[in-house]
Structure formats: structure tokens, C-alpha cells
Protein backbone atom coordinates (compact mmCIF):
# COMPACT_ATOMS: atom_id res chain seq x y z
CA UNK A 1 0.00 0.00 0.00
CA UNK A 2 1.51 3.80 -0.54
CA UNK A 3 2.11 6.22 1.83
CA UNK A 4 -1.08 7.67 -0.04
CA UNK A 5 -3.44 5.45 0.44
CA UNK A 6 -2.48 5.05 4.42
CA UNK A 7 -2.78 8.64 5.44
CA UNK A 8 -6.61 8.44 3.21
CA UNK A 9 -7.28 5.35 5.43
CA UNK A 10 -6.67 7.35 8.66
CA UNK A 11 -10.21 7.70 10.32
CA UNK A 12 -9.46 11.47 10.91
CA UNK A 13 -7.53 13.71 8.13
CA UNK A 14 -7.09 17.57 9.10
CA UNK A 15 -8.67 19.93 7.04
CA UNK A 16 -5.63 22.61 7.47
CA UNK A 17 -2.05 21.77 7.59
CA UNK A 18 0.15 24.34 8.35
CA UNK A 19 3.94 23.37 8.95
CA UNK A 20 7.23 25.08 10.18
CA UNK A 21 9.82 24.11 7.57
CA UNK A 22 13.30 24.18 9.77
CA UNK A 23 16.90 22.56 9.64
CA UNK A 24 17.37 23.32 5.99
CA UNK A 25 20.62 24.91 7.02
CA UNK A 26 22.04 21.82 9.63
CA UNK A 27 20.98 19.28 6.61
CA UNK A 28 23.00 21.13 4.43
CA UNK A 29 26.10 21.62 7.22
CA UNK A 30 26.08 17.54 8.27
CA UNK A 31 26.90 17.04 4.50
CA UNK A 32 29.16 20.25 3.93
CA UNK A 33 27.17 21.27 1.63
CA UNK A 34 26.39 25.48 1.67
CA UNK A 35 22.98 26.59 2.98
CA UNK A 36 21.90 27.12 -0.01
CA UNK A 37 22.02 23.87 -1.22
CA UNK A 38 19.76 22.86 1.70
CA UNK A 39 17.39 25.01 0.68
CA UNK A 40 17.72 23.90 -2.50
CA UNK A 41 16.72 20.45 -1.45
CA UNK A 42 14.32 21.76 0.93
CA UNK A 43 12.02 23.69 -2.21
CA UNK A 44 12.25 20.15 -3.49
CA UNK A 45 10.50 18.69 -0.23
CA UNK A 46 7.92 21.35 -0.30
CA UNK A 47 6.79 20.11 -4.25
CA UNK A 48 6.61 16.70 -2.56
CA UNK A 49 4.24 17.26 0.75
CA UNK A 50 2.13 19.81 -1.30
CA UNK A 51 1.74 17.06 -3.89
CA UNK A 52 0.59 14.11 -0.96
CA UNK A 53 -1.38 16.86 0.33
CA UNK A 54 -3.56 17.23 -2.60
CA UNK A 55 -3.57 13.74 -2.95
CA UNK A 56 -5.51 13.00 0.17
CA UNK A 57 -7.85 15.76 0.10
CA UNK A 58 -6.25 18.81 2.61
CA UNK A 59 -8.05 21.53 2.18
CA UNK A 60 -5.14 24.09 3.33
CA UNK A 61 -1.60 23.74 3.49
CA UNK A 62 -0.01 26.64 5.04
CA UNK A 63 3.95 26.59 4.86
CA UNK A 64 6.58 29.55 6.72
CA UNK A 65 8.62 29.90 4.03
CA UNK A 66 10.24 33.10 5.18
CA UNK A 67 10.34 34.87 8.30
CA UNK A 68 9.81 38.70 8.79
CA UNK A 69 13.18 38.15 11.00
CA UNK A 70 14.92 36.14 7.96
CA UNK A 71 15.53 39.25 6.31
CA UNK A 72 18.32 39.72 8.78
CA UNK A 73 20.05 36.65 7.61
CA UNK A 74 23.46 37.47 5.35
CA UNK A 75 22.45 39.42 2.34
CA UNK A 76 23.90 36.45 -0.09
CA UNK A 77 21.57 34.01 1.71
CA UNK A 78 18.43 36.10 1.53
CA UNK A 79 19.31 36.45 -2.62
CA UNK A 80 19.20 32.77 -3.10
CA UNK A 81 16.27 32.26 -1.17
CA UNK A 82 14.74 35.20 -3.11
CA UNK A 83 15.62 33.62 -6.19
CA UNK A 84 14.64 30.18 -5.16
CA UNK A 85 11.23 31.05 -4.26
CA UNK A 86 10.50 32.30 -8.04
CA UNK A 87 12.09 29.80 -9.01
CA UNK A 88 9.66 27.41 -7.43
CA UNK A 89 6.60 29.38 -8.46
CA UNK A 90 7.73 29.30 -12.32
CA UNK A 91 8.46 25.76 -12.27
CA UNK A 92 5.14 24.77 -10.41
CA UNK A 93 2.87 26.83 -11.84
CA UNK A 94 2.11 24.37 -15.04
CA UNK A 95 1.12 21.35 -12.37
CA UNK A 96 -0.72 24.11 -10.13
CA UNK A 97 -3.29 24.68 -13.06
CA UNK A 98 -3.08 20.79 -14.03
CA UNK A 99 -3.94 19.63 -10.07
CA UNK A 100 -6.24 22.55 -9.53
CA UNK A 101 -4.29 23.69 -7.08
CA UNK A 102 -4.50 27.69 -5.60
CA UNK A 103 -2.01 29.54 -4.62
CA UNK A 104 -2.39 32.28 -1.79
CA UNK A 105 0.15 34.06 0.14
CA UNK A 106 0.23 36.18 3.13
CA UNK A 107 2.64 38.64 5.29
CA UNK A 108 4.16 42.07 4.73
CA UNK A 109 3.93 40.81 0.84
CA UNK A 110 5.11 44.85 0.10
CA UNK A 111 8.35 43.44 1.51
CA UNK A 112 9.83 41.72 -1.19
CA UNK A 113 11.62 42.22 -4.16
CA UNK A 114 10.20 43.46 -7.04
CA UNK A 115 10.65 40.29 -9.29
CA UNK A 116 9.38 38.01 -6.65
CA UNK A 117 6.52 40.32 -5.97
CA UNK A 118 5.54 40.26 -9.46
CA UNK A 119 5.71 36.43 -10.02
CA UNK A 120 4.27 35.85 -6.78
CA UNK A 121 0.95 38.06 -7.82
CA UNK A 122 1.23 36.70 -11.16
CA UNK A 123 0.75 33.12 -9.76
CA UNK A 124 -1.84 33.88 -7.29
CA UNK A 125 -3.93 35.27 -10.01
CA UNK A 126 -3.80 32.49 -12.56
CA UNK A 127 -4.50 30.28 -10.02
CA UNK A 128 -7.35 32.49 -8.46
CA UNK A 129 -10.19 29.93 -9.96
CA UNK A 130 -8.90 26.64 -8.50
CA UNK A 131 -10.66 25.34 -6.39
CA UNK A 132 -8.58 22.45 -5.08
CA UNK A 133 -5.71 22.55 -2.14
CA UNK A 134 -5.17 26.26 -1.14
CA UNK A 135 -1.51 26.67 -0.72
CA UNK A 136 -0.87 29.01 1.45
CA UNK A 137 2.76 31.07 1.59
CA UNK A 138 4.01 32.50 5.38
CA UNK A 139 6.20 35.48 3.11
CA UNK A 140 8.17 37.79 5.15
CA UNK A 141 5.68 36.88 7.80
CA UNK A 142 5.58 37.71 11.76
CA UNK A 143 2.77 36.88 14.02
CA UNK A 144 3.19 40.04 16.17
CA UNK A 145 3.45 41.84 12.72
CA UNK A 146 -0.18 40.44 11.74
CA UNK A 147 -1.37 41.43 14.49
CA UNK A 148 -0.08 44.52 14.99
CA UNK A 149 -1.77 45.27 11.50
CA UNK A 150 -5.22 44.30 12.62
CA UNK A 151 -5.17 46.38 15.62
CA UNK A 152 -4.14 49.48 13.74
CA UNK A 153 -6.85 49.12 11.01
CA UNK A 154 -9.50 48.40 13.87
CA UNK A 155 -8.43 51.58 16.09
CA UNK A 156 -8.58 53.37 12.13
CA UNK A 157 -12.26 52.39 11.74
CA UNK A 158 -13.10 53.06 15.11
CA UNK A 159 -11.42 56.69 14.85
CA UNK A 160 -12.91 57.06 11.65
CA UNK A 161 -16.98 56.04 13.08
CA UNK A 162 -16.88 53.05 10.84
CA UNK A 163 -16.74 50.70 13.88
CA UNK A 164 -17.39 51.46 17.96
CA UNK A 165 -15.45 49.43 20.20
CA UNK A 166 -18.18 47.72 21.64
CA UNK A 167 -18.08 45.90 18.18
CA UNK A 168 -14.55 44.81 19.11
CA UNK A 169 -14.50 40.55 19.71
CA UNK A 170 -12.70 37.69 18.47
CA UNK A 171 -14.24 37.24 15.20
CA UNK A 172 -13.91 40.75 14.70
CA UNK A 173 -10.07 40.84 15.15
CA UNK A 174 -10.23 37.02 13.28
CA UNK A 175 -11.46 39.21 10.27
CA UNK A 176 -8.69 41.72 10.25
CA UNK A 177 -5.87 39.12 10.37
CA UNK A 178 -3.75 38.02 6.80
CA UNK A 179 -5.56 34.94 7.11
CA UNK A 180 -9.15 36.25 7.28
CA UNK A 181 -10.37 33.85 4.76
CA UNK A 182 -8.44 30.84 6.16
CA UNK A 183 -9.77 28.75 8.46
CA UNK A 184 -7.53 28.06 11.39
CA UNK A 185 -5.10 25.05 11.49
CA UNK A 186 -5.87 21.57 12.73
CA UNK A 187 -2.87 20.25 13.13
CA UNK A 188 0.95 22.19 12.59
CA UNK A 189 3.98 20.12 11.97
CA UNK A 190 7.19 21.90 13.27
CA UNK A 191 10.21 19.88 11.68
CA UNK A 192 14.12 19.77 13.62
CA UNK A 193 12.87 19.21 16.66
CA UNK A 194 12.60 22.80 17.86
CA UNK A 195 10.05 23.32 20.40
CA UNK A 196 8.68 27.11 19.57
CA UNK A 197 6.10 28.48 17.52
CA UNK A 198 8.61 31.36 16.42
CA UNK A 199 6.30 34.39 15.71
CA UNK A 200 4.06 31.44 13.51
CA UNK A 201 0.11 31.83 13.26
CA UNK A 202 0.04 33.12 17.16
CA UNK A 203 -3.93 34.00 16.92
CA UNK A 204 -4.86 30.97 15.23
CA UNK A 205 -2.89 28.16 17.01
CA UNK A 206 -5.04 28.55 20.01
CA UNK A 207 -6.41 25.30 19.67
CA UNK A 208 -4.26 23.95 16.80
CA UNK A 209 -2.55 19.92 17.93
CA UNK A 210 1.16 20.11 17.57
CA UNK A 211 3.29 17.80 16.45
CA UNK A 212 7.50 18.02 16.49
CA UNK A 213 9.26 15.77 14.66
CA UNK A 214 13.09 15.32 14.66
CA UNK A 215 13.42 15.00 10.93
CA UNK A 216 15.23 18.13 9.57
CA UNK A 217 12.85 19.75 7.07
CA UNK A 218 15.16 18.63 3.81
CA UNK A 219 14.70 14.95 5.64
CA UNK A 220 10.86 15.23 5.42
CA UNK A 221 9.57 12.34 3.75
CA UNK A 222 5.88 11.41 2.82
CA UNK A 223 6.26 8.58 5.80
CA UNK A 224 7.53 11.40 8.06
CA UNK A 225 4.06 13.24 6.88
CA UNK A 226 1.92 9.72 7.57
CA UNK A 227 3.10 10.07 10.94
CA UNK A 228 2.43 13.06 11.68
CA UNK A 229 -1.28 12.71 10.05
CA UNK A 230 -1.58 8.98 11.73
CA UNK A 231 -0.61 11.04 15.44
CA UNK A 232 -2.89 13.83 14.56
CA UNK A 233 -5.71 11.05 13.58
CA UNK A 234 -5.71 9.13 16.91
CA UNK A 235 -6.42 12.72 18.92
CA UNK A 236 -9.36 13.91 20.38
CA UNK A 237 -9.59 17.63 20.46
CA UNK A 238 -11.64 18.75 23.16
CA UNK A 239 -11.67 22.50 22.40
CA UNK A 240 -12.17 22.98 26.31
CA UNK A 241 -15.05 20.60 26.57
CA UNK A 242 -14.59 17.14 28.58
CA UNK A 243 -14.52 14.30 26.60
CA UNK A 244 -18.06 13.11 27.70
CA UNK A 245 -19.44 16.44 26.42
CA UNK A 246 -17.97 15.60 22.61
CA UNK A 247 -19.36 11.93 23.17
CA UNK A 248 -23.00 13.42 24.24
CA UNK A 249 -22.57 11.83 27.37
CA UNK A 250 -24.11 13.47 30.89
């Protein structure tokens, strides 16, 4: 049986994936290769997991490809990754239309370079009309950053009369966020074995199950994926109820 056909034999699949793609960078050092390369391999890893992904019917698939704080990596390093990311969306564009796939993106988009910008919008709007798995880009993303945002457009509308602050909830600030057409993740997959959310989807991971694997991100196999999803399957998420309350039970 493929790794495929396991993870659609699960009893529970999530409906949104988002993952933390780490350790490009120590793959790359274990083999003395540049960090480049890993990230080289590591674009490669992403066409693989957003392929299974479609395959078994995720709705979302939200990846952090690049930090707001990545821009302070060494200039030459923030080039290639530049470069790398067009690079991906040329080259996967073709089996984007073919697998009805739709490409979204969100962060300080304004942020990045011209060319990438340009590709990136180019992308999202040919795609606009699938209706398949949304892939969803963190770009020169922060959490604090997103929500930062939202606050200062709500306190605009309220200053402005178009909103009172009694009007202020959850769903309210939900609305203002990047991802205000996304629903929140089921399940987030944090690869290297690093135990932080680092600035990642703070809002929306409230109730989100976690799962770290050791595997460095380049390392990330669809059997690496299967375990995550079989984990993830096997929960029961409570969302602060008792587990007789989701069973109906008194």
C-alpha cells in the first residue's frame, strides 16, 4: 500500500495543515554542503508534501517559508532564497493549473523584491479559480506583525466612526488578520525538533494539535508526513469541553 493510500485510510484527516519548515541549514552543514544547497533540497520537499497533500484531500496547506526576522540573515543568503522562491513558483505553476491547485500568500507581501513580488501576484492570479488545495505562503511573515496590523486598522475604523469598540470581539479581530479567509489550522507540523512556535500563526494556534518531529525539514519524507497525520488522527480535540461532552454523554 503507498504512503497515499495510508494517510486516506486514517479515520481522521485535518482539514488545514500548516507546517514550520526548519533545519534546511544543519541538513545542508552535516553534509558540507552550503545553505543554499539545503534550501535547494528543501524547495524540493515542499513540491513533494504539497503534492501528498492534494492527494488525500487537505483543504489548506499553510507553509513559513520566510520569516519577517529572515531578512536579517546574510544578504547572499536572503538572494538565493529570493531567487529560489520564483524559481519554485515558475516551475510549479504548469502542475498548479493541471492539479487545480490555488495559490495564496500572506505577510508584509510589500516586503519583497520586485521580481518576486511580481511572479508571486502573477501566480496567485492564474491560479485564483482553483478550487482544489489552497496553498498558502508565510512570506516575510511575523505573528506580532499580523497582528499589529489588525489592531491598527480596527483603532482606524473606530477613529474614523466606521466601527465602535463595543463591536470589538474575536471574530472581529479574526477578520482583520492576513488569514481572514483561512480557516484556522488543525494540526501544525514543526520539523528539527525545535520546540517554539517562532512568531508562527500566534492567533490561530489557540487550539491547533502540535506535532515536532526530529526530521530536519530537507529529511521530510511522505512517511515522516503519515506520521504526523496517523498522530494527529488518533487525537481527540476537546476545544475545552470534557470528553463526555464531545461523546453526548451526561
Amino acid at each position: 500500500m503507498s504512503v497515499v493510500d495510508e494517510i486516506k485510510d486514517l479515520k481522521n484527516i485535518p482539514h488545514h495543515v500548516a507546517i514550520i519548515m526548519d533545519g534546511n541549514g544543519r541538513w545542508a552543514k552535516e553534509r558540507n554542503l552550503s545553505r543554499i544547497e539545503g534550501h535547494r533540497k528543501g524547495s524540493e520537499i515542499v513540491s513533494t508534501i504539497v503534492d501528498v497533500s492534494r492527494k488525500i484531500g487537505i483543504g489548506v496547506l499553510t507553509l513559513y517559508a520566510f520569516s519577517k526576522e529572515n531578512w536579517n540573515r546574510p544578504e547572499l543568503e536572503v538572494e538565493a532564497l529570493m531567487s529560489l522562491l520564483g524559481e519554485y513558483l515558475q516551475k510549479e505553476l504548469p502542475d498548479m493549473m493541471e492539479n487545480n491547485v490555488r495559490l495564496t500568500a500572506i505577510g508584509r507581501l510589500h516586503s519583497l523584491p520586485g521580481f518576486v513580488r511580481d511572479i508571486l501576484h502573477e501566480t496567485i492570479s492564474i491560479t485564483g479559480k482553483n478550487n482544489g488545495l489552497n496553498l498558502n505562503l508565510a512570506l516575510s511573515y511575523g505573528s506580532r506583525g499580523e497582528i499589529t496590523d489588525a489592531f491598527i486598522e480596527i483603532a482606524r475604523q473606530i477613529s474614523e466612526g466606521a466601527l465602535s469598540i463595543d463591536e470589538v470581539d474575536e471574530e472581529l479581530i479574526s477578520q482583520h488578520l492576513y488569514t481572514r479567509n483561512i480557516p484556522d489550522p488543525d494540526l501544525l507540523i514543526r520539523t528539527s525538533g525545535e520546540m517554539r512556535l517562532s512568531n508562527f500563526l500566534l492567533y490561530q494556534l489557540a487550539y491547533t494539535e502540535i506535532f515536532i518531529t526530529e526530521a530536519l525539514w530537507p529529511d521530510f519524507t511522505p512517511e515522516k508526513y503519515l506520521e504526523a497525520l496517523r498522530d494527529y488522527s488518533k487525537r481527540e480535540r476537546r476545544f475545552g469541553l470534557t470528553s463526555e461532552q464531545i461523546r453526548g454523554e451526561d
